[in-house]
Protein backbone atom coordinates (compact mmCIF):
# COMPACT_ATOMS: atom_id res chain seq x y z
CA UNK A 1 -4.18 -0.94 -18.82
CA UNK A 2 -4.70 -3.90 -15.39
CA UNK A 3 -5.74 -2.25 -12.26
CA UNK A 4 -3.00 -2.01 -9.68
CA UNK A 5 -4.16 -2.63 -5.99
CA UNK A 6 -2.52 0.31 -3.92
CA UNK A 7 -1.78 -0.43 -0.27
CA UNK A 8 -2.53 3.11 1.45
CA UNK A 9 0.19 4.03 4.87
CA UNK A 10 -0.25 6.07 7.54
CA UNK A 11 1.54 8.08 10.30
CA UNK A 12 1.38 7.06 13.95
CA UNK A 13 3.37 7.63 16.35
CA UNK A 14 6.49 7.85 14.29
CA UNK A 15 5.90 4.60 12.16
CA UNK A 16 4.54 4.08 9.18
CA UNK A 17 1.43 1.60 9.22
CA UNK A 18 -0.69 -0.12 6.64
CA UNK A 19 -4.49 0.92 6.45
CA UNK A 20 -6.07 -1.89 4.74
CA UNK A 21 -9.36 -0.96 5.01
CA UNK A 22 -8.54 2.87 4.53
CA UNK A 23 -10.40 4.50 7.63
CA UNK A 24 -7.32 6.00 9.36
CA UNK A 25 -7.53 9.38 10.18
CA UNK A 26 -4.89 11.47 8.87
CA UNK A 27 -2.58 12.53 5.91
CA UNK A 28 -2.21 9.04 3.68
CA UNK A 29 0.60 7.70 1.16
CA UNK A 30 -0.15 5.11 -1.45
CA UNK A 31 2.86 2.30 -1.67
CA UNK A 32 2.72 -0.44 -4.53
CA UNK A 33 2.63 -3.76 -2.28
CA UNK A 34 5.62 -4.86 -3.60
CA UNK A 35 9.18 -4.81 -1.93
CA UNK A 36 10.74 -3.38 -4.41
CA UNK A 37 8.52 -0.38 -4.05
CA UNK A 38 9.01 0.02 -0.81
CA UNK A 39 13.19 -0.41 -0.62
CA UNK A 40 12.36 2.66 -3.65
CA UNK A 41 10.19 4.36 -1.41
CA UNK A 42 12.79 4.25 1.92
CA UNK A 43 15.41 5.22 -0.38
CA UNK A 44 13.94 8.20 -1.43
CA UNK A 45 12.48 9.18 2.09
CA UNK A 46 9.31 9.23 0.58
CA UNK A 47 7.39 8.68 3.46
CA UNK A 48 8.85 11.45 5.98
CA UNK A 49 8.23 13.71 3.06
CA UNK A 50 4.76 12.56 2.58
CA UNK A 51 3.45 12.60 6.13
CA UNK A 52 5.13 16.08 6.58
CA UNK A 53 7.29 15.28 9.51
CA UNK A 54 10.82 15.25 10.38
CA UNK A 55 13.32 12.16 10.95
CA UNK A 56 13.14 8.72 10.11
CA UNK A 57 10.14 6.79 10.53
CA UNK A 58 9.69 2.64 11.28
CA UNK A 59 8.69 0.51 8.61
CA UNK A 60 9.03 -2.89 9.54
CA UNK A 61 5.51 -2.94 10.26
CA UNK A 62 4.67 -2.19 6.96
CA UNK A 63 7.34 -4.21 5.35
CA UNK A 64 6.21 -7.11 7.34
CA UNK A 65 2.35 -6.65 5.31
CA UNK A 66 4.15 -6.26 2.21
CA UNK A 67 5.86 -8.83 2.23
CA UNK A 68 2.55 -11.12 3.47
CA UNK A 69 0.49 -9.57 0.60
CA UNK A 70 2.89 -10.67 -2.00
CA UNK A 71 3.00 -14.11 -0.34
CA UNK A 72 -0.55 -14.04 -0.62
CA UNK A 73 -1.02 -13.07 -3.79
CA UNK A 74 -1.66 -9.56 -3.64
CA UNK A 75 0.67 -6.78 -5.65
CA UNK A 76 3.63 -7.43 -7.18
CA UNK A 77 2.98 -8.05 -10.75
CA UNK A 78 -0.60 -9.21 -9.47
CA UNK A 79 -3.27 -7.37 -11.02
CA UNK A 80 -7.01 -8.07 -11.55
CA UNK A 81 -9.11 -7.55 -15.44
CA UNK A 82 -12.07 -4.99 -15.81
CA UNK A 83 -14.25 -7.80 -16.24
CA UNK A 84 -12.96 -9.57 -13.04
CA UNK A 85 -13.77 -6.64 -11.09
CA UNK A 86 -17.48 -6.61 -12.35
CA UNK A 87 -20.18 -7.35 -10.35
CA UNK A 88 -22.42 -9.94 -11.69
CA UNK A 89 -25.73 -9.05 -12.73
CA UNK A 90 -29.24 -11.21 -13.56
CA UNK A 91 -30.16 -10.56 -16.92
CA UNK A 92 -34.02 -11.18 -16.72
């Protein structure tokens, strides 16, 4: 089974953000950066339900970083092998 790269969002002051790096404080959600996921995800209201709060919240942040990670390569059908995710070590 390929390793999927998970984009993790956050909660701030009612929009939904990308944490890249993963630091943010606070209650995550994990989005496939892909689209489609997302359309799937606003659909559903997956991330007011997630984050625990009422209303709608903005994502065009975050759909503008989806949409850059799959123009850069990142998600969407892109996944990485077990052996490309090794690190390389000296055998002597």
């Amino acid at each position: 089974m390929a390793d999927v790269e998970l984009l993790r969002v956050v909660h701030v002051d009612g929009r939904a953000i990308p944490d890249p790096r993963r630091r943010m404080p606070g209650r995550g959600a994990w989005l496939h950066p892909d689209p489609e996921c997302l359309a799937k995800a606003e659909k559903r209201r997956a991330f007011p339900r997630a984050f625990r709060v009422q209303g709608v919240l903005d994502v065009a942040g975050l759909r503008s970083a989806v949409e850059a990670a799959v123009v850069g390569g990142i998600g969407a059908g892109h996944s990485r092998s077990v052996e490309e995710n090794r690190k390389q070590v000296d055998p002597s």
